[in-house]
Protein backbone atom coordinates (compact mmCIF):
# COMPACT_ATOMS: atom_id res chain seq x y z
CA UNK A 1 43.50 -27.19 9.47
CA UNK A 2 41.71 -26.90 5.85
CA UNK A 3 38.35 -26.95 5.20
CA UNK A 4 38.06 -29.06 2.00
CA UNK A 5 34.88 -27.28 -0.28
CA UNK A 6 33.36 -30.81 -1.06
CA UNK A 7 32.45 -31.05 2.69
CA UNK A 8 31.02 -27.61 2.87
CA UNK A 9 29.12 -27.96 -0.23
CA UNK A 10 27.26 -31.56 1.24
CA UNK A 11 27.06 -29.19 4.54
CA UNK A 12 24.74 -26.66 2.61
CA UNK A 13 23.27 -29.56 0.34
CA UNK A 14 22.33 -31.39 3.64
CA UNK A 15 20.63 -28.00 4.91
CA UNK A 16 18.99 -27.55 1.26
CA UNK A 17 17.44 -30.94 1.75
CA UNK A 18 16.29 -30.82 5.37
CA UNK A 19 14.57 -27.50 4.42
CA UNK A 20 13.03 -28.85 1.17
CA UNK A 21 11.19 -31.23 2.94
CA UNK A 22 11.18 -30.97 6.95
CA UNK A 23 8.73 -27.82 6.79
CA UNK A 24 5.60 -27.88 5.62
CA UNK A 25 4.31 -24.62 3.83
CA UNK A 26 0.87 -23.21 4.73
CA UNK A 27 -1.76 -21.79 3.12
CA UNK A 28 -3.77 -18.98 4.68
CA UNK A 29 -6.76 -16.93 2.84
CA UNK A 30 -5.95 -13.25 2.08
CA UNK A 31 -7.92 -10.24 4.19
CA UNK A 32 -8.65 -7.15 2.42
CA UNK A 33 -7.58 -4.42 4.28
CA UNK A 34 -11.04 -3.18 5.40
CA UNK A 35 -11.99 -6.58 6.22
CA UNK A 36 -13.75 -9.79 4.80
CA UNK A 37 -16.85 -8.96 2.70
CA UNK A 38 -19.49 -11.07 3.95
CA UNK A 39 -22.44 -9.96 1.16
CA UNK A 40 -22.71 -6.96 -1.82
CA UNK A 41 -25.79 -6.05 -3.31
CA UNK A 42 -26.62 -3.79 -6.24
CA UNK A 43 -29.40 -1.43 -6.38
CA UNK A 44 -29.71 -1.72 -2.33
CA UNK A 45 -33.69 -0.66 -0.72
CA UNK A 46 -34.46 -0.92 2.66
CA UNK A 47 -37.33 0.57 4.25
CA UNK A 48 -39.57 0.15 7.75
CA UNK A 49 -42.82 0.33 7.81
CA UNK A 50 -45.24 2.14 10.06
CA UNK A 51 -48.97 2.25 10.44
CA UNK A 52 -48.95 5.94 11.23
CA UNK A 53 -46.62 7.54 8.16
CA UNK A 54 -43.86 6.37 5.59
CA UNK A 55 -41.79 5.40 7.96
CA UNK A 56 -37.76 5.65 7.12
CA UNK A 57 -35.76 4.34 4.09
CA UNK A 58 -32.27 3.92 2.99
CA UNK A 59 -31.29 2.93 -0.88
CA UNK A 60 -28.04 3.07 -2.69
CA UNK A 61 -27.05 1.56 -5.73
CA UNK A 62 -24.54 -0.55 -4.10
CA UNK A 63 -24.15 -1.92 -0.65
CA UNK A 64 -21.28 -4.05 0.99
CA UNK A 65 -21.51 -5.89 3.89
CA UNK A 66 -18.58 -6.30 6.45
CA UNK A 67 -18.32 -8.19 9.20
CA UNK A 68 -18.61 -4.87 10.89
CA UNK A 69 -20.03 -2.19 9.14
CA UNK A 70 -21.95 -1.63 5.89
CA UNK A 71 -20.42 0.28 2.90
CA UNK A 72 -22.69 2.31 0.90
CA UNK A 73 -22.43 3.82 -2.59
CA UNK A 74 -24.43 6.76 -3.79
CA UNK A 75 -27.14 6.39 -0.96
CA UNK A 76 -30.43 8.21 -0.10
CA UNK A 77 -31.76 7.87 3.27
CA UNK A 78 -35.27 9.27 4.19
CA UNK A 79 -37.42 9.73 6.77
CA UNK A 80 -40.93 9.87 8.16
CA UNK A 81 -41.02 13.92 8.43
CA UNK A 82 -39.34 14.83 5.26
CA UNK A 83 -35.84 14.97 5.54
CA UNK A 84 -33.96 13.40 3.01
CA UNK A 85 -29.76 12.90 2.80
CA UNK A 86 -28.27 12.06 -0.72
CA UNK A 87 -23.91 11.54 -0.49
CA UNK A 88 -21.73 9.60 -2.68
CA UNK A 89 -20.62 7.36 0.09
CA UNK A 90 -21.45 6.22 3.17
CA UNK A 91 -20.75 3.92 6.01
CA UNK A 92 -22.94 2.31 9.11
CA UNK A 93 -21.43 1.54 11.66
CA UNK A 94 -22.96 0.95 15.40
CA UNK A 95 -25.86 3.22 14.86
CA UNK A 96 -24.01 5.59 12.98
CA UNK A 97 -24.18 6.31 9.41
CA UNK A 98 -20.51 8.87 8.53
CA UNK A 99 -21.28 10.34 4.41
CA UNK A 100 -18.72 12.07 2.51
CA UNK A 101 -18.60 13.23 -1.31
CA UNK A 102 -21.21 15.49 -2.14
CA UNK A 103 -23.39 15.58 0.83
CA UNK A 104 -26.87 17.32 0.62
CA UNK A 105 -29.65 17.28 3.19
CA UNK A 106 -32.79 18.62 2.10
CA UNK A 107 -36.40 19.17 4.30
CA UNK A 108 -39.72 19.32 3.43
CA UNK A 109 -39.95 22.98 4.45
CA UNK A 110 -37.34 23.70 1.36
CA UNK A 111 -34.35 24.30 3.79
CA UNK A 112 -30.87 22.51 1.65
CA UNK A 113 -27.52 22.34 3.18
CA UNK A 114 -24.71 21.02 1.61
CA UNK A 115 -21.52 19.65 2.64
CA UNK A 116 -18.52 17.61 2.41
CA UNK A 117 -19.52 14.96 5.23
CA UNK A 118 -21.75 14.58 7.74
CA UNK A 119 -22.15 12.02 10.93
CA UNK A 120 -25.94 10.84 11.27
CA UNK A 121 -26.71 9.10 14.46
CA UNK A 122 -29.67 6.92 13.34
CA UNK A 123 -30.82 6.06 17.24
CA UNK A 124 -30.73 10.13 18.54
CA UNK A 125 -31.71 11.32 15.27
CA UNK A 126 -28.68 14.04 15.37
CA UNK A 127 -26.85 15.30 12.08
CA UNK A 128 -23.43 16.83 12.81
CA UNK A 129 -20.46 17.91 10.86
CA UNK A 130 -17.06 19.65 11.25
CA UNK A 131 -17.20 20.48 7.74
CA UNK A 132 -18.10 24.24 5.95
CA UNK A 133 -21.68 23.79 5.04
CA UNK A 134 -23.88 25.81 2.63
CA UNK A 135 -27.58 26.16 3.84
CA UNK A 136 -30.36 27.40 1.40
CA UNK A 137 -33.53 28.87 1.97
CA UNK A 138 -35.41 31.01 -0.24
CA UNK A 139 -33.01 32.62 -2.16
CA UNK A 140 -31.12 33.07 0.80
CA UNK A 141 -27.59 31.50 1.87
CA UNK A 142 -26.40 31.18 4.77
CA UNK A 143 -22.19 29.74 5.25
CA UNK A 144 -21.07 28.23 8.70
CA UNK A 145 -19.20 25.71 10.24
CA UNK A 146 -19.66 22.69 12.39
CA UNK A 147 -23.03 21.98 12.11
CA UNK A 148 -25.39 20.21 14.32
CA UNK A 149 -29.28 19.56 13.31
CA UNK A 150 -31.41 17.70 16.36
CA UNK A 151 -34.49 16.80 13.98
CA UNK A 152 -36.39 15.40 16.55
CA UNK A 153 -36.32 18.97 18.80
CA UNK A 154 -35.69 20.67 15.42
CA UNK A 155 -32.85 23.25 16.66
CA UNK A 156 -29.82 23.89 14.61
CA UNK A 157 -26.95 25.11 15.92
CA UNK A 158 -23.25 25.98 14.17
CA UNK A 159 -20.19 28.63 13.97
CA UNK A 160 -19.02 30.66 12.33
CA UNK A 161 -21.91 31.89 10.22
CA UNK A 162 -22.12 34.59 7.41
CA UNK A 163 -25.22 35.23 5.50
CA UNK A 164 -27.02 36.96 2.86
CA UNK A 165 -30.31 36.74 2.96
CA UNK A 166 -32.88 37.20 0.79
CA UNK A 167 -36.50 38.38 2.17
CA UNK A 168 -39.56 37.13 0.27
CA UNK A 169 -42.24 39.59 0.22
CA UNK A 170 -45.75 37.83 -0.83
């Protein structure tokens, strides 16, 4: 028993056709791989005001909104007491605001530290990071590790700490 070709070739034309136009492509919108952007600005400012002081402020000179979290670029954030946080990036996220690149946090009281990246939780005002840090004071440095800065009971606390320090005579 032969199998002629001209039947298998209106066999596969016969599939060809049904497949042509039985299914009905669809369209779907592509997702960026960190999600949908919802709005960007350039030259980002947001700040709250208080009757009392300054109050806290955040700028950057660009800002992306997701559905979930913000994306900032070079951003300052600053508060009512003085401390101000400068980073290349950043991200908020539920309370949290994670920089990396460049990271320095500076006080009013002249105290510096830089690092690599740092975790800010906004709501219990606690700066930590699992990064080396460089603290300056008054011509003196100080190296550690994991740092952790409670500015509203202003105690720091880290590891791993070496020093040379510098004492200002006046």
């Amino acid at each position: 028993m032969a199998i002629r070709i001209e039947y298998l070739l209106m066999m596969v034309f016969a599939i060809l056709l049904v497949a042509v136009f039985g299914f009905k492509p669809t369209s779907k919108e592509a997702i960026e791989a960190k999600g949908q952007r919802e709005v960007e600005f350039k030259d980002f400012f947001a700040h709250t005001i208080k009757t009392d002081n300054s109050g806290r402020a955040i700028g950057a000179s660009k800002a992306v909104k997701y559905k979930h979290y913000i994306d900032f670029q070079d951003v300052n954030v600053s508060d009512e007491i003085g401390h101000r946080i400068f980073a290349k990036r950043a991200i908020y996220k539920d309370s949290m605001l994670y920089m990396s690149q460049r990271v320095k946090l500076s006080r009013s009281d002249g105290v510096a530290f830089h690092t690599k990246s740092l975790n800010y939780n906004i709501k219990d005002r606690v700066i930590t990071t699992n990064e080396p840090f460089l603290l300056e004071f008054n011509r003196s440095i100080i190296r550690g590790e994991r740092l952790k800065l409670a500015i509203n009971k202003d105690i720091i606390s880290a590891y791993n700490i070496e020093a040379s320090i510098d004492f200002v005579q006046k």
